[in-house]
Protein backbone atom coordinates (compact mmCIF):
# COMPACT_ATOMS: atom_id res chain seq x y z
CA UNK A 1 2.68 37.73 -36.87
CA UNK A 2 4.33 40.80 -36.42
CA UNK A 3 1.29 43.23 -37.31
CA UNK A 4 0.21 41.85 -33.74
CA UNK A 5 0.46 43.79 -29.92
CA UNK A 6 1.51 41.00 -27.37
CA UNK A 7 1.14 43.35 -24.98
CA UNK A 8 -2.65 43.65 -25.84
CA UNK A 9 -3.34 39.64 -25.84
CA UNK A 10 -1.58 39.08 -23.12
CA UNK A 11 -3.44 41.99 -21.02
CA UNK A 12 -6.25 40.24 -22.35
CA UNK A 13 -5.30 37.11 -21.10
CA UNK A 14 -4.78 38.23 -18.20
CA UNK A 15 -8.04 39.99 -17.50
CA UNK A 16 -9.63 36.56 -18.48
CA UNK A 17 -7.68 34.54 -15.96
CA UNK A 18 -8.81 37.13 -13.31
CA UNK A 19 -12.93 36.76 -14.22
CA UNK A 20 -12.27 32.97 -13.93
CA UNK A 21 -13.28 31.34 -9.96
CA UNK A 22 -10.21 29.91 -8.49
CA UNK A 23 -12.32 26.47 -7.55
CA UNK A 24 -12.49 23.36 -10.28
CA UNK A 25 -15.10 23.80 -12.46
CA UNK A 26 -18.37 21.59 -12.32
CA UNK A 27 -17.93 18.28 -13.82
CA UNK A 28 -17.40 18.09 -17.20
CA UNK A 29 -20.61 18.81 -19.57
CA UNK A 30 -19.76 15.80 -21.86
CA UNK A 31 -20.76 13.28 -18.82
CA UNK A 32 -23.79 15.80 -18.42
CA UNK A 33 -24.74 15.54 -22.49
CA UNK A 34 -24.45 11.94 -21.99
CA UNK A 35 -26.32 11.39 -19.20
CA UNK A 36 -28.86 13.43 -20.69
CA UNK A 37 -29.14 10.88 -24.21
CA UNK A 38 -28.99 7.90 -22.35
CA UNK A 39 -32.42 9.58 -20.41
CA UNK A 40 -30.40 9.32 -16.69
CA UNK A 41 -29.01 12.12 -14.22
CA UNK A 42 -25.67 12.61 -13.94
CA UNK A 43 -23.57 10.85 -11.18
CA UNK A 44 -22.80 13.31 -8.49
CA UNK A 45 -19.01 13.88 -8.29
CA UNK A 46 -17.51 12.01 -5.47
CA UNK A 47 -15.90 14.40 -2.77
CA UNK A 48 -12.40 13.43 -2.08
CA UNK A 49 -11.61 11.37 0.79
CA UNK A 50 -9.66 12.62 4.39
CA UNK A 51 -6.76 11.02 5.18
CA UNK A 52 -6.86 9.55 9.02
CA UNK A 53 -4.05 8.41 10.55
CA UNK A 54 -5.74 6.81 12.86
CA UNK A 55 -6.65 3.41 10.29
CA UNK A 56 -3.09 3.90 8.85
CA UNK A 57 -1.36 3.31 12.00
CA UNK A 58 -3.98 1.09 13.57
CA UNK A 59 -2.97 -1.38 10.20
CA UNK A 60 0.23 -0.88 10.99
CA UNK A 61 0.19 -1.67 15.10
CA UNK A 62 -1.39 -4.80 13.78
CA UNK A 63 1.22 -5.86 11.82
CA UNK A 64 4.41 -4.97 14.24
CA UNK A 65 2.23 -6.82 16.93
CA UNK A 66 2.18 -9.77 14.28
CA UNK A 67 6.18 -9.34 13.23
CA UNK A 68 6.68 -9.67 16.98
CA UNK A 69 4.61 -12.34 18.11
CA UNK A 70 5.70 -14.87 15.56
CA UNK A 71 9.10 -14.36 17.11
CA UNK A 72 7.53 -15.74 20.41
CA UNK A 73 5.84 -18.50 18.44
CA UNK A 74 5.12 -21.11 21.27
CA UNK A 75 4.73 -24.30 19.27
CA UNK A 76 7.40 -26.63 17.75
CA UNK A 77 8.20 -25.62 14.14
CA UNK A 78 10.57 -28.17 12.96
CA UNK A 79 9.17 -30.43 10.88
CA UNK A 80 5.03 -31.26 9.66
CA UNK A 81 2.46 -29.63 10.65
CA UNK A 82 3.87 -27.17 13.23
CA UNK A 83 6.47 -25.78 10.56
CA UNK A 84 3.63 -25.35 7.95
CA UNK A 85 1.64 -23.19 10.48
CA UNK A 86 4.49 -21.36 11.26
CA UNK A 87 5.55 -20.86 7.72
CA UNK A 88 1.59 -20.09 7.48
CA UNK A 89 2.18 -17.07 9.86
CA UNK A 90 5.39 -15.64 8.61
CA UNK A 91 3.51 -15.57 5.14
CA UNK A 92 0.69 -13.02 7.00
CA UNK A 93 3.33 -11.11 8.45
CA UNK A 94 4.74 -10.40 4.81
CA UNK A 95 1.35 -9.91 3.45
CA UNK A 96 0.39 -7.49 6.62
CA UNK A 97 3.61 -5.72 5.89
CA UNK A 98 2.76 -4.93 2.53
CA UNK A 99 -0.87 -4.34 3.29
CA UNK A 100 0.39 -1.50 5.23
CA UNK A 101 3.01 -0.15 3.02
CA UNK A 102 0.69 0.13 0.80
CA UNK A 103 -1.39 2.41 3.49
CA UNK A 104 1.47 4.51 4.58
CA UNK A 105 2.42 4.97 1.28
CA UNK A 106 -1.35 6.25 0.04
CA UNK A 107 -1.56 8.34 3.21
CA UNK A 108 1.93 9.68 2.95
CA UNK A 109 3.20 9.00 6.06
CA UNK A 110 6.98 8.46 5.43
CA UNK A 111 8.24 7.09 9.18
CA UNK A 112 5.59 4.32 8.71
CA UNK A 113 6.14 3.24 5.26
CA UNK A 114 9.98 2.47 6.29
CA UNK A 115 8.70 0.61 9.65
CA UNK A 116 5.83 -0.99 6.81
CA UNK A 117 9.37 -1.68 4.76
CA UNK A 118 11.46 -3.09 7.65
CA UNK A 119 8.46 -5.56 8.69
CA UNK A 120 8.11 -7.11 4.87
CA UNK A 121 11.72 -7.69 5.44
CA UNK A 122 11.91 -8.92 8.67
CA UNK A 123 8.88 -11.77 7.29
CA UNK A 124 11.52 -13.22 4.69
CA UNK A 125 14.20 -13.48 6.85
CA UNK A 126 11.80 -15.43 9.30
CA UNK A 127 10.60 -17.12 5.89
CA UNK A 128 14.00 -17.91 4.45
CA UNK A 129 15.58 -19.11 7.78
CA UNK A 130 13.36 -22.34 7.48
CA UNK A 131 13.18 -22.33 4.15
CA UNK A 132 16.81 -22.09 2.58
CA UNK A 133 18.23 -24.99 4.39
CA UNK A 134 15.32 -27.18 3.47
CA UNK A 135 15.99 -26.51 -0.51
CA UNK A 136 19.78 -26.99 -0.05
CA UNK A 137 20.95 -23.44 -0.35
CA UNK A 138 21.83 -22.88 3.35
CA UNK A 139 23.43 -25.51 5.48
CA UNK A 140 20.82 -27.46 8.11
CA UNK A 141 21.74 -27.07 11.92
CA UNK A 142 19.93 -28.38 15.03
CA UNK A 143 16.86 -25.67 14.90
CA UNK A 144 16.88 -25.80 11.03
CA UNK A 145 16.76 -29.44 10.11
CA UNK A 146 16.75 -30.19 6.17
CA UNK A 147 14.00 -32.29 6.32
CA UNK A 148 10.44 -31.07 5.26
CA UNK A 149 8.35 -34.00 7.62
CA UNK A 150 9.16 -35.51 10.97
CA UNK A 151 10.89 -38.72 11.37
């Protein structure tokens, strides 16, 4: 090791790194040598994707529009049938909420992931105001009977 001149490899080195094309190489020639013994052309790389915000934040103005109109739910949701469709809806606000965290959060687009965030959330409190006091773990009032069916 010490018979060796660093300064000679790594000059070397160096003039190798400069010869070399700053874009990624080609794909890789071991998907080429094995399309070539299976008797098939190689798949053509796939070109990476644009972000647009536009799909992002058009999932997301779905969602707040859905967070907000089951607040202004129109139809009794006490007991039956009317509290399973409205239990029904608060479960696609959660699932719209992730759908577009998950969005925000491949697109990086930090402001909408927290609004994404804040409108899973705001789904289980909806969820868990007419649930909980229908399992016992919250006490019943007026709007929130503890009864699952109408009498």
């Amino acid at each position: 090791m010490a018979d060796r001149d660093w300064d000679k490899e790594l000059a070397k080195i160096d003039r190798q790194l400069q010869a070399m094309p700053d874009e990624a190489p080609p794909a890789a020639p071991a998907a080429g040598a094995r399309a070539a013994a299976t008797g098939s052309a190689p798949a053509p790389a796939a070109a990476p994707r644009k972000t647009h915000a536009f799909g992002v934040f058009a999932r997301l103005t779905l969602s707040v529009a859905l967070g907000v109109g089951v607040v202004l739910w129109p139809y009794q949701a006490r007991c039956g049938f009317g509290l399973a469709a409205y239990l029904a809806a608060v479960g696609v606000v959660m699932v719209s909420g992730a759908w577009s965290a998950v969005w925000t959060w491949r697109h990086r687009a930090a402001r909408a992931h927290v609004l994404s965030l804040l409108l899973l959330l705001w789904g289980m409190v909806l969820g868990s105001l007419e649930v909980l006091p229908r399992i016992g773990y919250a006490k019943p009032d007026a709007r929130h009977p503890a009864g699952w069916v109408c009498k």
